[in-house]
Protein backbone atom coordinates (compact mmCIF):
# COMPACT_ATOMS: atom_id res chain seq x y z
CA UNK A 1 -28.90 -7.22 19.08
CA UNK A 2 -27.96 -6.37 15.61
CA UNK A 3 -24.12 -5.58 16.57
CA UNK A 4 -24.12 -8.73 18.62
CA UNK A 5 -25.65 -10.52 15.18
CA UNK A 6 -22.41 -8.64 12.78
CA UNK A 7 -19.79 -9.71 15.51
CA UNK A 8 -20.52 -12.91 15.40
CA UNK A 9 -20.65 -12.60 11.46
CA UNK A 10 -16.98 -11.00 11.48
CA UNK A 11 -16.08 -13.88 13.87
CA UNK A 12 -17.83 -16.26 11.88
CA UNK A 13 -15.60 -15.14 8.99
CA UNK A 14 -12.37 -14.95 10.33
CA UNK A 15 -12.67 -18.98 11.93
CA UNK A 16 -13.93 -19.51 8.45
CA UNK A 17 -10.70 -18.36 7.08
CA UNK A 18 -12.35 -15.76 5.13
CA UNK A 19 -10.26 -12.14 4.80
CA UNK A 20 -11.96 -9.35 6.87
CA UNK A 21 -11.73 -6.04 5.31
CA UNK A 22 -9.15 -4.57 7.38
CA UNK A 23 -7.08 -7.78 6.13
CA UNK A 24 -7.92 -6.78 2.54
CA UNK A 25 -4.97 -4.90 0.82
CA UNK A 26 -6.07 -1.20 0.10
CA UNK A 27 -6.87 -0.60 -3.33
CA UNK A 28 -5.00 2.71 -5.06
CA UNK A 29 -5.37 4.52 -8.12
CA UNK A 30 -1.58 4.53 -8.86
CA UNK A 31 -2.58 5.20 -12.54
CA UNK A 32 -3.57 8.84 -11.40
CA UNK A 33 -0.52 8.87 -9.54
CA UNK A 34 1.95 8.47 -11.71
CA UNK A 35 0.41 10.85 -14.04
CA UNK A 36 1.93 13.68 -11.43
CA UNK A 37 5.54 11.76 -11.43
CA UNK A 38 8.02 14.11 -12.08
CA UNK A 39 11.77 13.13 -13.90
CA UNK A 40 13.95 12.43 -10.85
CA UNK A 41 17.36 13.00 -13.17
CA UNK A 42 17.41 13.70 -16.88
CA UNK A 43 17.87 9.94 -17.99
CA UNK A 44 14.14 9.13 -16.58
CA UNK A 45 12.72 10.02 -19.96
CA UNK A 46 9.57 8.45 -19.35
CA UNK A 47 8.48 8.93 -15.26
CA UNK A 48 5.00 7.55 -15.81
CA UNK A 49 6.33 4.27 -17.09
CA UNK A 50 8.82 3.81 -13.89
CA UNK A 51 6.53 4.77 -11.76
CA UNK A 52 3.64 2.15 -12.99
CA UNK A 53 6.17 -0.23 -12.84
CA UNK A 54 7.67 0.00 -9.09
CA UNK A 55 3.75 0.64 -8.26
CA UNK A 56 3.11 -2.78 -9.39
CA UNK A 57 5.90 -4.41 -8.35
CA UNK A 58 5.53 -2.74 -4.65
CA UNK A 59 1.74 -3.95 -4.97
CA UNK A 60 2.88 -7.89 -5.59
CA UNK A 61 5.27 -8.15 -2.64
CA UNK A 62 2.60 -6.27 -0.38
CA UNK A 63 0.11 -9.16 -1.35
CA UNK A 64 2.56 -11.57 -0.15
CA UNK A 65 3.07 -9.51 3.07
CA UNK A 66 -0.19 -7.62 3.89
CA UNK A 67 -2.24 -10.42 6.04
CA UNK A 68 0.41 -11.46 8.48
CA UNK A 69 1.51 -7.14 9.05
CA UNK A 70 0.02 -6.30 12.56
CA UNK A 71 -3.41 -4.53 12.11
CA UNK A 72 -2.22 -1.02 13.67
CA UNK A 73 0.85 -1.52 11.23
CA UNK A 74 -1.37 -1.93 8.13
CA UNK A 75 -3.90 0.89 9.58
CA UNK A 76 -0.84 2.98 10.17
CA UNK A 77 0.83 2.35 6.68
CA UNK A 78 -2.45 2.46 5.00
CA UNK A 79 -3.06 6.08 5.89
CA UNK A 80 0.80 7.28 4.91
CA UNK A 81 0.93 6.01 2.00
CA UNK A 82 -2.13 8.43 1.31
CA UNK A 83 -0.54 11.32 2.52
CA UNK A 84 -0.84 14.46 -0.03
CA UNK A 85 -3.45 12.60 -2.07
CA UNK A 86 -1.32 10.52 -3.96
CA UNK A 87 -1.54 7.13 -3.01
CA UNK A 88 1.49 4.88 -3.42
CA UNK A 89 2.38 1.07 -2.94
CA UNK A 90 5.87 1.89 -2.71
CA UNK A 91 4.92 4.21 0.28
CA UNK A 92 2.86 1.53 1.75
CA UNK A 93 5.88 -1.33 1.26
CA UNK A 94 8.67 0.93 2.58
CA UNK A 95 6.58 1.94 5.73
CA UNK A 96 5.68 -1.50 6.53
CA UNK A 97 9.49 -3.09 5.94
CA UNK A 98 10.66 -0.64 8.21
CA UNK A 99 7.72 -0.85 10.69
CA UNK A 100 9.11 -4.93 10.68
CA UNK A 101 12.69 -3.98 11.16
CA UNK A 102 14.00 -5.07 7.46
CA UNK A 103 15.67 -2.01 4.81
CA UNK A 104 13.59 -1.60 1.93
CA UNK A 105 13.28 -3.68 -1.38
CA UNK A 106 12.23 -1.19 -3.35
CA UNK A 107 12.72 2.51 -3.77
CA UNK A 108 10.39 5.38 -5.24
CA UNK A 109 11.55 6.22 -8.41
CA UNK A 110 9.09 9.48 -8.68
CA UNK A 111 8.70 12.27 -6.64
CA UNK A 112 5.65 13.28 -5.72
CA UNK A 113 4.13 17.17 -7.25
CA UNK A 114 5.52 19.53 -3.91
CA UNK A 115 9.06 17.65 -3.43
């Protein structure tokens, strides 16, 4: 009874027009992140700062893109972009562009600790 009472609350809130969680764009602690970006040639004087800022421009066009990705695409992309323990937007945008067919917008301008 009481997973026939939540399915007809997650129904219930997707004909409402409310987001389900899987909908819901992964939150990342790209703060942490960057903190490991390394100089990817000797003009990046400052990796932290380019990394923050591709993070949060990668995070604004997922928000625009997130809800209509397929659900195995965002499960899928989700879980890459996690890979190593350094969670990345840019990851996340460049796996789902390509998972949709289109070359990416924006490229990773750190390298992760490892590369």
């Amino acid at each position: 009874m009481k997973a026939y009472k939540l399915g007809l609350l997650a129904l219930f809130g997707t004909l409402s027009g409310l987001p389900a969680a899987a909908q819901q764009l992964p939150r990342f602690n790209v703060e942490a992140t960057c903190k490991e970006a390394q100089p990817l040639t000797p003009q990046d004087t400052n990796p932290y700062e380019s990394c923050m800022r591709d993070e949060t421009a990668a995070e604004r066009q997922l928000r625009d893109i997130w809800s209509s990705a397929p659900e195995g695409t965002r499960t899928t992309c989700g879980q890459e972009a996690q890979i190593g323990g350094t969670p990345s937007y840019v990851d996340m945008l460049t796996c789902l562009q390509v998972a949709q067919g289109t070359s990416p917008t924006l490229t990773s301008r750190r390298r992760k600790p490892g590369q």
